[in-house]
C-alpha atoms as a PDB file:
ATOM      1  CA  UNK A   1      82.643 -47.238  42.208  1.00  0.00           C
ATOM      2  CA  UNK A   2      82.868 -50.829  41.057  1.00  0.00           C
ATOM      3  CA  UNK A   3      84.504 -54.160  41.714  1.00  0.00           C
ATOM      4  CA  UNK A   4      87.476 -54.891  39.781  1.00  0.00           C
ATOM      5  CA  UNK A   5      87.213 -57.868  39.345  1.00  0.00           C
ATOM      6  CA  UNK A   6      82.884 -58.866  39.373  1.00  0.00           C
ATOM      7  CA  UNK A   7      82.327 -54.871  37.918  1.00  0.00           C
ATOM      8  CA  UNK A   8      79.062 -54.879  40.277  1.00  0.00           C
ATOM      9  CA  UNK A   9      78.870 -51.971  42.234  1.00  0.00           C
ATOM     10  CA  UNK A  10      80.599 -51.068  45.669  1.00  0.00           C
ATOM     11  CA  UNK A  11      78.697 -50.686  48.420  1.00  0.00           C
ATOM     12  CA  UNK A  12      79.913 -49.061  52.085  1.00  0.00           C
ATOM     13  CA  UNK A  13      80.520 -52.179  54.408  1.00  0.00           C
ATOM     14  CA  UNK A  14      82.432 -52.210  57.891  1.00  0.00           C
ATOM     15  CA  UNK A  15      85.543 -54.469  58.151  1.00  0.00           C
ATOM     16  CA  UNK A  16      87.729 -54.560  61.222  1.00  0.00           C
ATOM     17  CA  UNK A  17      85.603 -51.242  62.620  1.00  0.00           C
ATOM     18  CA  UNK A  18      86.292 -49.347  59.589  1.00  0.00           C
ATOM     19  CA  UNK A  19      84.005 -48.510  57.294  1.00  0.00           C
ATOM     20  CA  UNK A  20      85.318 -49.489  53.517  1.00  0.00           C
ATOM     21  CA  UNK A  21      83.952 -49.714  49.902  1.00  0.00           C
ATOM     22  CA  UNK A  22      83.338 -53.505  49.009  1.00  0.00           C
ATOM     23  CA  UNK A  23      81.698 -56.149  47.192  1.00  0.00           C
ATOM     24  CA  UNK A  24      79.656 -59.611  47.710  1.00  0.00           C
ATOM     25  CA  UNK A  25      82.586 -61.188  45.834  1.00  0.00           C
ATOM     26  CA  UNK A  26      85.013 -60.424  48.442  1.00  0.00           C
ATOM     27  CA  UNK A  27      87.073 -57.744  47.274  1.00  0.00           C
ATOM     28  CA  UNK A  28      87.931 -54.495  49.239  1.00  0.00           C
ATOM     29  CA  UNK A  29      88.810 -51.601  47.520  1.00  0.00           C
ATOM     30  CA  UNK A  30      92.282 -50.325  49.038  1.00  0.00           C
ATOM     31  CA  UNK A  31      92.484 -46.423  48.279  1.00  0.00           C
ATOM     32  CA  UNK A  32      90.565 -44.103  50.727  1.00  0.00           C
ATOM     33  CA  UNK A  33      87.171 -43.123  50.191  1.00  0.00           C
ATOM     34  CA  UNK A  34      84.902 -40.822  51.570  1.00  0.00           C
ATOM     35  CA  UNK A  35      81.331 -42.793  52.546  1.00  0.00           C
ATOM     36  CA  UNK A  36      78.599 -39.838  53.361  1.00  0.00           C
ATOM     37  CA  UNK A  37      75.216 -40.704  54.265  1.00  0.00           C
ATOM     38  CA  UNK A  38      72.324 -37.842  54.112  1.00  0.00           C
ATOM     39  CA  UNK A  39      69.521 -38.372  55.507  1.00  0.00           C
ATOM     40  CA  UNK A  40      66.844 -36.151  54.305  1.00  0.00           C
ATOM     41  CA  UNK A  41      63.225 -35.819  55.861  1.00  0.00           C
ATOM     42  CA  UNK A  42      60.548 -35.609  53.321  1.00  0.00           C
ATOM     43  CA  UNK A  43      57.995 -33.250  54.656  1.00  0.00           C
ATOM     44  CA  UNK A  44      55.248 -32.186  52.171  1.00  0.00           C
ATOM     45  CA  UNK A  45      51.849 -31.271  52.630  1.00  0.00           C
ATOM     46  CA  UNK A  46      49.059 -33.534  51.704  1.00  0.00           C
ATOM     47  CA  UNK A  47      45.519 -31.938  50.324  1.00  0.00           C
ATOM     48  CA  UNK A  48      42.298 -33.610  51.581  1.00  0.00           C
ATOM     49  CA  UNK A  49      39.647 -33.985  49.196  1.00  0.00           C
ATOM     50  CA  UNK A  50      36.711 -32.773  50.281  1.00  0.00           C
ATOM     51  CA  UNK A  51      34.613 -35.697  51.645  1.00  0.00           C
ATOM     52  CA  UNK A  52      31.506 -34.789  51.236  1.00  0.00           C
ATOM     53  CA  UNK A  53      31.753 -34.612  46.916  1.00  0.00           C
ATOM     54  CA  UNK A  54      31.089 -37.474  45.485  1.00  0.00           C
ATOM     55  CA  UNK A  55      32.498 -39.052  42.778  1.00  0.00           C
ATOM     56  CA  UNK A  56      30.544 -41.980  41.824  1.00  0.00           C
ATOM     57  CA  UNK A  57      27.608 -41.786  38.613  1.00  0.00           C
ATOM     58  CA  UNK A  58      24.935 -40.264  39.519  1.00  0.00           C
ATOM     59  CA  UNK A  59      21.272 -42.206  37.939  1.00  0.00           C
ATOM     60  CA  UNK A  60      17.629 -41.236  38.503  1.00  0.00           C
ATOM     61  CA  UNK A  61      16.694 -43.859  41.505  1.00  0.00           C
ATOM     62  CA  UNK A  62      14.217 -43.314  43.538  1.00  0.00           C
ATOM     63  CA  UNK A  63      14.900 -43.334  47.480  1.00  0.00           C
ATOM     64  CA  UNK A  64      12.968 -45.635  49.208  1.00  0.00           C
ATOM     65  CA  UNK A  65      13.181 -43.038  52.573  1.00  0.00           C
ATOM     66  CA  UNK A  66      12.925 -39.816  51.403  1.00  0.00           C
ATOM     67  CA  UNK A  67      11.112 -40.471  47.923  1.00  0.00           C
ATOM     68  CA  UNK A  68      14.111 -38.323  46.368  1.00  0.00           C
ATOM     69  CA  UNK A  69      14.435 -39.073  42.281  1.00  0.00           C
ATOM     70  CA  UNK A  70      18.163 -39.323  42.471  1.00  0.00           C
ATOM     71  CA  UNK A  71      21.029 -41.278  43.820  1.00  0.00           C
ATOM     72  CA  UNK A  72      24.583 -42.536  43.335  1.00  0.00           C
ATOM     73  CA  UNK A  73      25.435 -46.117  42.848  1.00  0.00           C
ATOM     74  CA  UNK A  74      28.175 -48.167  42.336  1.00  0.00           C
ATOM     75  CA  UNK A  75      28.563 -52.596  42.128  1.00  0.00           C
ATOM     76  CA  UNK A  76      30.387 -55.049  43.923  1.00  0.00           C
ATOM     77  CA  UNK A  77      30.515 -58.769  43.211  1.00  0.00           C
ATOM     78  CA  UNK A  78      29.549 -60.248  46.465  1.00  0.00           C
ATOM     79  CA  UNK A  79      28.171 -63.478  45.276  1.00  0.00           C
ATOM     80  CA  UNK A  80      29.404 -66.172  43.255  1.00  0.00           C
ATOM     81  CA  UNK A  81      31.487 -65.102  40.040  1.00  0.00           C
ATOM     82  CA  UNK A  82      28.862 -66.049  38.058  1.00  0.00           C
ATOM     83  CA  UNK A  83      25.533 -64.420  39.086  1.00  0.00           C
ATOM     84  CA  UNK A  84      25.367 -60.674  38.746  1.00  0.00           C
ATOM     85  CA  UNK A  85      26.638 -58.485  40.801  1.00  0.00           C
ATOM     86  CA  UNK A  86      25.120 -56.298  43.488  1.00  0.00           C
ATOM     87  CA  UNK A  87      24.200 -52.624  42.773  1.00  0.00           C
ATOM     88  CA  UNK A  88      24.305 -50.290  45.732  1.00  0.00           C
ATOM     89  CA  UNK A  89      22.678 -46.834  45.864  1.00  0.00           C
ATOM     90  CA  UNK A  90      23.491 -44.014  47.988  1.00  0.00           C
ATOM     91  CA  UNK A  91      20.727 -41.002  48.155  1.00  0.00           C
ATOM     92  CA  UNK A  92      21.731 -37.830  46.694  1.00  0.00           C
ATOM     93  CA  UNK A  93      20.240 -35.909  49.063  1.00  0.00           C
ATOM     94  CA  UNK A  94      19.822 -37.880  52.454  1.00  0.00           C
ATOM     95  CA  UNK A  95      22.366 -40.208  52.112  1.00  0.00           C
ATOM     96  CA  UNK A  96      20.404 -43.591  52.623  1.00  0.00           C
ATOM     97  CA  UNK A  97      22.334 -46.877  51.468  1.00  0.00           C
ATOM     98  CA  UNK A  98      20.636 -49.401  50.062  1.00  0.00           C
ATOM     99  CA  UNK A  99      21.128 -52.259  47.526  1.00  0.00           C
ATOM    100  CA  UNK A 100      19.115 -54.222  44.266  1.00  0.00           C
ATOM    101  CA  UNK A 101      19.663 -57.819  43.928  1.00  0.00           C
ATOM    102  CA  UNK A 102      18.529 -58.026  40.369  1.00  0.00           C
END
């Protein structure tokens, strides 16, 4: 429904302990109407990724714990914006972190 005389829409208010159709502008809208609220809980099920696979590239790095040839890395800008940014590596197969400067 909307306001005769703005034409924005009517929204459910409370005047005098009724509840009533009206507008910022002021007006009320006379005639009976029916105001339902539904409230309707949104259940749905979430699937969890598997946390062990890993998504990030994959390069031949050498792991300086277990010697492995291959690791995953990914960069992060933790210095200033204008030196390079930070390469981390993760081992592909025992999981050491560790990071290159250069």
């Amino acid at each position: 429904m909307f306001c005769p005389k703005c034409g924005k829409l009517l929204t459910p208010r409370e005047v005098d302990g009724k509840r009533v159709m009206g507008c910022d502008c002021g007006h009320v809208h006379g005639g009976s109407a029916v105001v339902r609220e539904e409230i309707k809980k949104d259940e749905r099920k979430i699937e969890v990724a598997d946390a062990d696979v890993e998504t990030l590239p994959l390069v031949e790095e050498k792991c300086p714990e277990c010697d492995h040839d291959h690791a995953y890395f990914w960069e992060i800008q933790t210095r200033a914006g204008d030196e390079a940014a930070t390469k981390f590596y993760k081992c592909e197969k025992c999981k050491h972190v560790w990071r290159d400067y250069s």
